[in-house]
Protein backbone atom coordinates (compact mmCIF):
# COMPACT_ATOMS: atom_id res chain seq x y z
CA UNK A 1 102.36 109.49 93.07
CA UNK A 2 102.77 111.42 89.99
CA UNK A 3 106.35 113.27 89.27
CA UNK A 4 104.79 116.70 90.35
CA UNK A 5 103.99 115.22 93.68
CA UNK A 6 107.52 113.40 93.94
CA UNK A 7 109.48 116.54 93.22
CA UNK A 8 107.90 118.08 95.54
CA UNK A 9 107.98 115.18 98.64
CA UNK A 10 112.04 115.28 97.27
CA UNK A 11 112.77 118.98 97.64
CA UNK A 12 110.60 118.52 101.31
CA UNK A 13 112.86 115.40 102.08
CA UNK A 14 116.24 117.77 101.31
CA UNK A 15 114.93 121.01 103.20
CA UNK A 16 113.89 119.19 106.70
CA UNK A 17 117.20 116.55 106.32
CA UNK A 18 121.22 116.28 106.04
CA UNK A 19 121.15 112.97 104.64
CA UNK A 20 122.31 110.60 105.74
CA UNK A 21 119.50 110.83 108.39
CA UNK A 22 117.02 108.52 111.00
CA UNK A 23 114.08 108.46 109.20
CA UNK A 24 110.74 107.25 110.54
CA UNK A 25 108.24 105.33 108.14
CA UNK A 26 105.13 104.86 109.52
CA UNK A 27 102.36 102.92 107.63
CA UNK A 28 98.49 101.92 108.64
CA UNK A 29 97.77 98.34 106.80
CA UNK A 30 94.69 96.15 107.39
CA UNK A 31 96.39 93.39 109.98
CA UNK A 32 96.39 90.92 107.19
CA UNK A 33 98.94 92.67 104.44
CA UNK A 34 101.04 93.65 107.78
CA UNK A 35 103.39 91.01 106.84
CA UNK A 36 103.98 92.61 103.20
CA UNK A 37 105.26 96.03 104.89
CA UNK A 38 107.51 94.33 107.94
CA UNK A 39 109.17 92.50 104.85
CA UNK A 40 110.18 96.27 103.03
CA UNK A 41 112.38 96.34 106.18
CA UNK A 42 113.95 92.96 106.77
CA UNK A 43 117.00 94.34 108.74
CA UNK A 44 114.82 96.58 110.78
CA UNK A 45 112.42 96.00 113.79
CA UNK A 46 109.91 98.65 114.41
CA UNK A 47 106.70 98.98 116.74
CA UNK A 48 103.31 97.05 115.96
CA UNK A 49 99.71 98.51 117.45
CA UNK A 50 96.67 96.91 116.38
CA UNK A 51 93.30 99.21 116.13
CA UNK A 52 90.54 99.00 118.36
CA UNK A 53 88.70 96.52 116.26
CA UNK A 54 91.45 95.26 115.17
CA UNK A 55 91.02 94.97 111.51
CA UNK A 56 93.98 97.41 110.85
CA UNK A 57 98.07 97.25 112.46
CA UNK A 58 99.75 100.74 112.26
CA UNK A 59 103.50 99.61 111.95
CA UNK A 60 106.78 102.41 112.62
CA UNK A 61 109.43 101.81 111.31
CA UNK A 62 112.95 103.95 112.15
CA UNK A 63 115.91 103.54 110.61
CA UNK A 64 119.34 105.64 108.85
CA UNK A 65 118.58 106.58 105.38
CA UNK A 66 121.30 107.84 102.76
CA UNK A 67 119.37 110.02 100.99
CA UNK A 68 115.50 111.33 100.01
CA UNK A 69 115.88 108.84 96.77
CA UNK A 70 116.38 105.92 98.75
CA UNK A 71 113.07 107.43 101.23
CA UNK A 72 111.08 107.89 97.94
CA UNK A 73 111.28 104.24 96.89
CA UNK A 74 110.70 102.92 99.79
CA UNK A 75 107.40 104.61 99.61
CA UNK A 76 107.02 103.41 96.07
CA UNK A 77 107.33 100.05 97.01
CA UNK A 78 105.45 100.41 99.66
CA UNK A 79 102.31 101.78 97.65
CA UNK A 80 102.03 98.31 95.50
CA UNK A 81 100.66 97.01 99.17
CA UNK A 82 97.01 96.76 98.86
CA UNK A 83 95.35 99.13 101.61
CA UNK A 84 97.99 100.64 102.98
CA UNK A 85 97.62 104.45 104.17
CA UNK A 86 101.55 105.90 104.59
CA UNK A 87 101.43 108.65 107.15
C-alpha cells in the first residue's frame, strides 16, 4: 500500500469506528501459508473454511482494536504473506 492509499484506509478506519472497537480481519490464503496468518493473532481464535477445491482457507479473525494504527499494521504485516488476498 502506498501512503495515499493508507491515508485514506486511516481516515475510513476513524469515520466508520470509536476506537477502541471489535474489528473483524478477514484474509483468503492458499491452505498452506494459513499457518503464517493464524500466527498474526496468537491470542485470538477465529473461524477456518477451506474452498471447494481446497487449495485456499479463508480465515476471520475478530478481535478489540485500540485504534486504526494498530488495524493498519496488522494489515502491513499481513501483506509480507505470500498469496494472501485481505478482504
Amino acid at each position: 500500500m502506498d501512503q495515499e492509499a493508507i491515508q485514506s484506509f486511516r481516515l475510513k478506519l476513524d469515520q466508520h469506528y470509536r476506537w477502541p472497537s471489535l474489528y473483524m480481519f478477514k484474509f483468503i490464503v492458499p491452505k498452506n501459508r494459513a499457518e503464517e496468518v493464524v500466527q498474526l493473532f496468537p491470542l485470538h481464535t477465529g473461524t477456518k473454511k477451506e474452498s471447494s477445491q481446497g487449495r485456499y482457507i479463508s480465515i476471520t479473525i475478530q478481535m478489540m482494536m485500540p485504534s486504526s494504527e494498530a488495524v493498519i499494521e496488522v494489515y502491513r504485516k499481513a501483506a509480507t504473506i505470500e498469496g494472501l488476498i485481505a478482504l
